[in-house]
Protein backbone atom coordinates (compact mmCIF):
# COMPACT_ATOMS: atom_id res chain seq x y z
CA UNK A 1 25.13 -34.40 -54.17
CA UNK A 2 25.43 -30.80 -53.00
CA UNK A 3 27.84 -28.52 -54.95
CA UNK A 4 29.54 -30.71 -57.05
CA UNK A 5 32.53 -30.27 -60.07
CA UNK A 6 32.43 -33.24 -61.46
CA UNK A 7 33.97 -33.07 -64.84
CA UNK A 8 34.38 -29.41 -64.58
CA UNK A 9 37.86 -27.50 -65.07
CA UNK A 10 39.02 -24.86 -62.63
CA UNK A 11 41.55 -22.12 -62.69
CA UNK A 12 42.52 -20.89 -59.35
CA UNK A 13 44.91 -17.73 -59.60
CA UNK A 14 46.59 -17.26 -56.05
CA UNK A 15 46.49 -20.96 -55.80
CA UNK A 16 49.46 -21.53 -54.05
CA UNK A 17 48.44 -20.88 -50.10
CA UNK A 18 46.10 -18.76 -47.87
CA UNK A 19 42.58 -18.50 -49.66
CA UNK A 20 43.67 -19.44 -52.80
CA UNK A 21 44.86 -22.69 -51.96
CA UNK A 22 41.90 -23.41 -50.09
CA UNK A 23 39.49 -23.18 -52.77
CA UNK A 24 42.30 -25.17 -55.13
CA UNK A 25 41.59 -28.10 -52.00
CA UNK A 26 38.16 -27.60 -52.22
CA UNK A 27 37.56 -27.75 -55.79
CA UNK A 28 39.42 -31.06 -56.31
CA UNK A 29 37.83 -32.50 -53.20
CA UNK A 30 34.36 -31.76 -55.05
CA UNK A 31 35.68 -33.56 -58.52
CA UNK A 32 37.59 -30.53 -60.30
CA UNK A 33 40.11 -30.45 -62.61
CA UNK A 34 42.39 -27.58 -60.85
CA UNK A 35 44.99 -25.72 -62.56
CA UNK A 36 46.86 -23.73 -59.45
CA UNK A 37 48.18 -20.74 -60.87
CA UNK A 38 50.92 -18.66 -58.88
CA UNK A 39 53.78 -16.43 -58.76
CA UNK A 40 56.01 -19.00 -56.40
CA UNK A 41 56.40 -21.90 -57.60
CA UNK A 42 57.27 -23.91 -54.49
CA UNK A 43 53.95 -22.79 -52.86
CA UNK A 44 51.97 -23.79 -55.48
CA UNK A 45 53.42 -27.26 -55.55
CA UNK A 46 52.73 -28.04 -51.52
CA UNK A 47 49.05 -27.25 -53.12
CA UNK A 48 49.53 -29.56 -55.76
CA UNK A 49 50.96 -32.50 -53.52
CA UNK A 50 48.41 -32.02 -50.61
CA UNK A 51 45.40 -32.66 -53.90
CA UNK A 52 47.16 -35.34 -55.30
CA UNK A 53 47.25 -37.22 -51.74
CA UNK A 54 44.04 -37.23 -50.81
CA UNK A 55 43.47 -38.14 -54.84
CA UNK A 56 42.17 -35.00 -56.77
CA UNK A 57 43.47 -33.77 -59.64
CA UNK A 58 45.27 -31.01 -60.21
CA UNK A 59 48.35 -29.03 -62.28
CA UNK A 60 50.63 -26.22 -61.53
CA UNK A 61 51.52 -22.93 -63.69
CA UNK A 62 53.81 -20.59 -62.03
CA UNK A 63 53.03 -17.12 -63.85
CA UNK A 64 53.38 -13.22 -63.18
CA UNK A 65 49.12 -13.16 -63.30
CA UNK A 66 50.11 -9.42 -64.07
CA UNK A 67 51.36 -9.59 -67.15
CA UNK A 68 49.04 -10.31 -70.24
CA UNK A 69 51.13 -12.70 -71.77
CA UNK A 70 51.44 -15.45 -69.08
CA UNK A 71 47.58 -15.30 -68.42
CA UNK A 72 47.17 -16.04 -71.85
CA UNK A 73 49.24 -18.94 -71.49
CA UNK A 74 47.64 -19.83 -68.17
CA UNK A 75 44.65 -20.23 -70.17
CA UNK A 76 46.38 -21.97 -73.33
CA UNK A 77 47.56 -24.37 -71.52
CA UNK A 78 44.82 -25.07 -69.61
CA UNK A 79 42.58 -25.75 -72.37
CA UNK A 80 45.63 -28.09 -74.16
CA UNK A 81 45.70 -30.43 -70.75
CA UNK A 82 42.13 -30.63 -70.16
CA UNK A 83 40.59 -29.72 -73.45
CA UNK A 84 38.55 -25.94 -71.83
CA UNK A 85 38.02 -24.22 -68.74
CA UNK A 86 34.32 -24.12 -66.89
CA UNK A 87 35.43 -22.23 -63.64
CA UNK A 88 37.99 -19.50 -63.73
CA UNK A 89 38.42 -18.02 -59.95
CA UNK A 90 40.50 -14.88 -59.69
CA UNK A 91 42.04 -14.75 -55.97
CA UNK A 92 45.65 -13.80 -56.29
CA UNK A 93 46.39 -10.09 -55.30
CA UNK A 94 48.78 -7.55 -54.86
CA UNK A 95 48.94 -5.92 -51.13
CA UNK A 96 51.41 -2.73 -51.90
CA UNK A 97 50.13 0.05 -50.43
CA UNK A 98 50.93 3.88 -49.35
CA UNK A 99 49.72 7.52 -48.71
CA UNK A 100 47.29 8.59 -51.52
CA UNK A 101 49.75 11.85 -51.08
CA UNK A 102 53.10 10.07 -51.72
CA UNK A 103 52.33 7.19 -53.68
CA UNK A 104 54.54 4.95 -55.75
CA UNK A 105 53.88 4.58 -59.54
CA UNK A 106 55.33 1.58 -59.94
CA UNK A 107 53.52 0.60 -56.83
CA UNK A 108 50.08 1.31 -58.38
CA UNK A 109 51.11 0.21 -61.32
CA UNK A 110 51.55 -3.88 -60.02
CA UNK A 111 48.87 -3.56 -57.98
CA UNK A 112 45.93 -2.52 -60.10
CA UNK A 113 47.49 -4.95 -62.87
CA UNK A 114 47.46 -7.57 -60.63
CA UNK A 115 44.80 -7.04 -58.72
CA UNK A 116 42.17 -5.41 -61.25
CA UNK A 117 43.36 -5.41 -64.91
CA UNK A 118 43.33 -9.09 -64.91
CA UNK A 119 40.14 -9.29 -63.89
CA UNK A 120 40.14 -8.42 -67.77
CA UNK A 121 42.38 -10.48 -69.18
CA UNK A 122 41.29 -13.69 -67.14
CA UNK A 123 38.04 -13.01 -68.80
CA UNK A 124 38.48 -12.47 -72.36
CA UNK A 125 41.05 -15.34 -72.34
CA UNK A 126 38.34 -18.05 -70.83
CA UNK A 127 35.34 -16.80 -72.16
CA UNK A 128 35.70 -17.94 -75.84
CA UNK A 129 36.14 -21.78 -74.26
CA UNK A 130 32.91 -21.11 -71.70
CA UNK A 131 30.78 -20.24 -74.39
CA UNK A 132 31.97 -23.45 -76.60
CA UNK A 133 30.92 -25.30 -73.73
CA UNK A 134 27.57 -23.81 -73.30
CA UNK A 135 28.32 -21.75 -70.05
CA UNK A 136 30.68 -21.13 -67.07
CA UNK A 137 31.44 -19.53 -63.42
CA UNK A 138 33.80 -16.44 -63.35
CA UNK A 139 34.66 -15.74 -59.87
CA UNK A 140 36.70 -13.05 -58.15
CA UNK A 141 38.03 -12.91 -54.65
CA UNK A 142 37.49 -9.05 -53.59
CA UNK A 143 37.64 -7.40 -50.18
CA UNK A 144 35.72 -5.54 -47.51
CA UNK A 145 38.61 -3.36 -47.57
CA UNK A 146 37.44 -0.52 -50.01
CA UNK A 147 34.13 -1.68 -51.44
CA UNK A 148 32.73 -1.68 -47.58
CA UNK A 149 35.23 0.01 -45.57
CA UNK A 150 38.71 1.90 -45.41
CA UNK A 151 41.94 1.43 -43.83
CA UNK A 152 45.13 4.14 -43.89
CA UNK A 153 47.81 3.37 -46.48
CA UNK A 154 45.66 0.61 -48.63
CA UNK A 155 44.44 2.56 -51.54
CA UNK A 156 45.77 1.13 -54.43
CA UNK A 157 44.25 -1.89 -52.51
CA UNK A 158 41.08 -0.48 -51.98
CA UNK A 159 40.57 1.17 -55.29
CA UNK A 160 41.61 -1.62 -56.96
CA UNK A 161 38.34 -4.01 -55.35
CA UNK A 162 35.76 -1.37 -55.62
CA UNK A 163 37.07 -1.74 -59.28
CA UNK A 164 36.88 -5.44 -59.30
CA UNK A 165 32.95 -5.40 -58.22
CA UNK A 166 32.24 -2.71 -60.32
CA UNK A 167 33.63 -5.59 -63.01
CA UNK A 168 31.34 -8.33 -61.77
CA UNK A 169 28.44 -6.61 -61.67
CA UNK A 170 28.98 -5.15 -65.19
CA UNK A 171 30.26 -8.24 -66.67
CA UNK A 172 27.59 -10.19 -65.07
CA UNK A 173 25.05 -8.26 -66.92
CA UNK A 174 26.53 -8.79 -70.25
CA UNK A 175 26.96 -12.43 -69.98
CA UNK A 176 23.49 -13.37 -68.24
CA UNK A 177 22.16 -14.75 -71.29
CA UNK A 178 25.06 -16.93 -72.07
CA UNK A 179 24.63 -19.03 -68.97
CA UNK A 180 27.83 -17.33 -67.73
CA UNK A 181 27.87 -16.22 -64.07
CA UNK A 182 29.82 -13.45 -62.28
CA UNK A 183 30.12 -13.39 -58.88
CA UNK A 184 32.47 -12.52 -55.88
CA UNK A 185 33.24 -13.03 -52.46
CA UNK A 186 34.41 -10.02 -50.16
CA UNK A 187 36.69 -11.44 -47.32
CA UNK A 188 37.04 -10.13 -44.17
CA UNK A 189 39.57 -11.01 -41.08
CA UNK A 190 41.08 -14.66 -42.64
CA UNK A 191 44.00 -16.53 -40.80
CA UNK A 192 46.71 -16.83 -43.63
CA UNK A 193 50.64 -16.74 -43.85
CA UNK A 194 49.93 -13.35 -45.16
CA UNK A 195 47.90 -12.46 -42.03
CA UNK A 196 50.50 -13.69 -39.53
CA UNK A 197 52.93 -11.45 -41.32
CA UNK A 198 50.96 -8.62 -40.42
CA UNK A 199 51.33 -8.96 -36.59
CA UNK A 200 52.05 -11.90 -33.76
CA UNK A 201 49.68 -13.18 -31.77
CA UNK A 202 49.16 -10.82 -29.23
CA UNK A 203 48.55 -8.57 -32.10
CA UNK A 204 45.72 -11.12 -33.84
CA UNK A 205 44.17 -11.40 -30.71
CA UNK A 206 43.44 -8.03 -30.29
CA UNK A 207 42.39 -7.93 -34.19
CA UNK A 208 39.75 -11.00 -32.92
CA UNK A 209 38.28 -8.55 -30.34
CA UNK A 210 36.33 -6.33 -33.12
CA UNK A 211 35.35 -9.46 -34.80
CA UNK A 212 31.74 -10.48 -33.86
CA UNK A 213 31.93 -14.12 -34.52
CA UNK A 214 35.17 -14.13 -32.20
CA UNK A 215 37.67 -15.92 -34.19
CA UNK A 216 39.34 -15.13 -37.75
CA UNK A 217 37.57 -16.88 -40.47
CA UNK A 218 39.55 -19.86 -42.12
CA UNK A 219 40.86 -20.19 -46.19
CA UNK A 220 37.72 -22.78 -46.36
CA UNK A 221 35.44 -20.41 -45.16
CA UNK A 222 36.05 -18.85 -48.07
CA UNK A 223 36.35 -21.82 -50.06
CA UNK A 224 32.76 -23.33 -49.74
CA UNK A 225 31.48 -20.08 -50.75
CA UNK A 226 33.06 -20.44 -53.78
CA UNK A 227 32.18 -24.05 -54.55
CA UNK A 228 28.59 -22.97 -54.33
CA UNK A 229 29.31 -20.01 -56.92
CA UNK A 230 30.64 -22.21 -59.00
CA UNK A 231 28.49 -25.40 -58.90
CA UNK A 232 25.16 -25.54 -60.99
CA UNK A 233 22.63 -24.42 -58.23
CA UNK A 234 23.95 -20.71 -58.23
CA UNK A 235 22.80 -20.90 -61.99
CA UNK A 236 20.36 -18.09 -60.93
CA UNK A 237 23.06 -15.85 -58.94
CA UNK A 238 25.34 -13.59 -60.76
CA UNK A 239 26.59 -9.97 -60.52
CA UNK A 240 26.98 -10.57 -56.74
CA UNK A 241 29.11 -10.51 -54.17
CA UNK A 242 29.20 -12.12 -50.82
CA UNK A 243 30.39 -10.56 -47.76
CA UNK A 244 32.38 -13.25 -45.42
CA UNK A 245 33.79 -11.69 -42.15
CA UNK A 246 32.66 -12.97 -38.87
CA UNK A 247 30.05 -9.93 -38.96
CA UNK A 248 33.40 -7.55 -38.41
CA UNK A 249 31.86 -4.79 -40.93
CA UNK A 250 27.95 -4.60 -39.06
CA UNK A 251 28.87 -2.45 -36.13
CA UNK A 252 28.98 1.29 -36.84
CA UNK A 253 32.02 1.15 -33.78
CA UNK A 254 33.72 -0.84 -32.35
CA UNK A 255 31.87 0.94 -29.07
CA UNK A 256 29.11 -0.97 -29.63
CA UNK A 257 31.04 -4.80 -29.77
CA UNK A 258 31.69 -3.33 -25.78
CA UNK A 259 27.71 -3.14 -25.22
CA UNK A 260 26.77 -6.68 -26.88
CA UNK A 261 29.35 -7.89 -23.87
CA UNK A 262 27.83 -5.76 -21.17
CA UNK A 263 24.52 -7.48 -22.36
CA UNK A 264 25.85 -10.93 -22.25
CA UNK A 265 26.77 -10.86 -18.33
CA UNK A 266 23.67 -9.67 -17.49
């Protein structure tokens, strides 16, 4: 069988909806032991139920994933339940965002912790239980926003993933040899609770428009990326990351998206 986790234990920060708790559904579908680590609680246990009935496996941790100490408790615990950790995905993230000109220090502050400085933690927490087990998958959700393209009043945002796959790639290369992988996947338009806060649907629509593909990309989308990533036949793939948007970031303008539909009614 394709891609499968057999045996294999997963931590899933974010875990509780939208990507996050896509690739928790995922994992366990493919045999995982998932730990679904999140801020709230009651979103990571509608994760946790929706596993357990269609009979995977899976915990909950509700943490601050900013904060050193509760990653390192995260990871404790993990390896107390289930005895180590194979897979550790970073996905959850920090959206606060303003004018480079006027920003907020306490703003920047949560973000990059949340979003980038536990890309370190996570790390150095698992990485002592990979190598005892003779390898692992470390795995980071990033962004086209800011390693491919920019958007007004997201640059803590953006900074903070051109960081993050500045990380892979660097951590990649020291941990080749170990049979640990680093890889990412950078996210485009995805339909999420967090998305539909961000406009109605007239507003989505017209989001759809500059998307290629035609549609917004689903939390699986993402997910089965991520299963191959962390699955034994990407053994030979690491300091990458994967760009997953519909094709919204391959037109130089959105001009152009006009032409393709000229030449389809001809």
């Amino acid at each position: 069988m394709f891609a499968r986790l057999d045996g294999k234990v997963a931590i899933v920060t974010g875990g509780g909806r939208g990507i996050g708790a896509g690739i928790a559904r995922v994992f366990a579908a493919a045999g995982a032991q998932v730990v679904i680590a999140t801020r709230t609680a009651s979103y990571g246990k509608e994760t946790l139920e929706e596993i357990h009935r269609a009979g995977g496996t899976a915990a909950l941790e509700a943490l601050d994933i900013g904060c050193k100490e509760d990653v390192d408790r995260l990871v404790s615990n993990t390896i107390t339940r289930w005895g180590g950790v194979d897979v550790m995905v970073h996905n959850a993230a920090s959206f606060l965002g303003g004018p480079v000109d006027d920003y907020s220090e306490d703003d920047l502050e949560t973000v990059l912790a949340v979003n980038l400085k536990a890309c370190f933690r996570l790390t150095k927490a698992v990485l002592p239980s990979m190598r005892a087990r003779g390898g692992g998958r470390l795995l980071f959700t990033s962004s086209v926003t800011g390693p491919r393209v920019a958007m007004p009043g997201t640059s803590y945002y953006a900074a903070s993933k051109g960081g993050m796959n500045a990380f892979i790639r660097t951590a990649a290369l020291e941990l080749a040899a170990e049979n640990i992988t680093v890889n990412g996947i950078e996210p485009g338009y995805i339909r999420t609770a967090a998305m539909e806060l961000l406009a109605d649907e007239a507003g989505l629509a017209q989001m759809t428009r500059y998307i290629p593909a035609g549609f917004m990309g689903d939390p699986e989308d993402i997910a089965y990326a991520m299963l191959y990533l962390a699955s034994d036949e990407a053994r030979y793939l690491t300091g990458q990351t994967i760009c997953i948007d519909g094709g919204s970031t391959l037109p130089e303008s959105p001009v152009f998206l006009e032409e393709i539909e000229g030449l389809k009614s001809l």
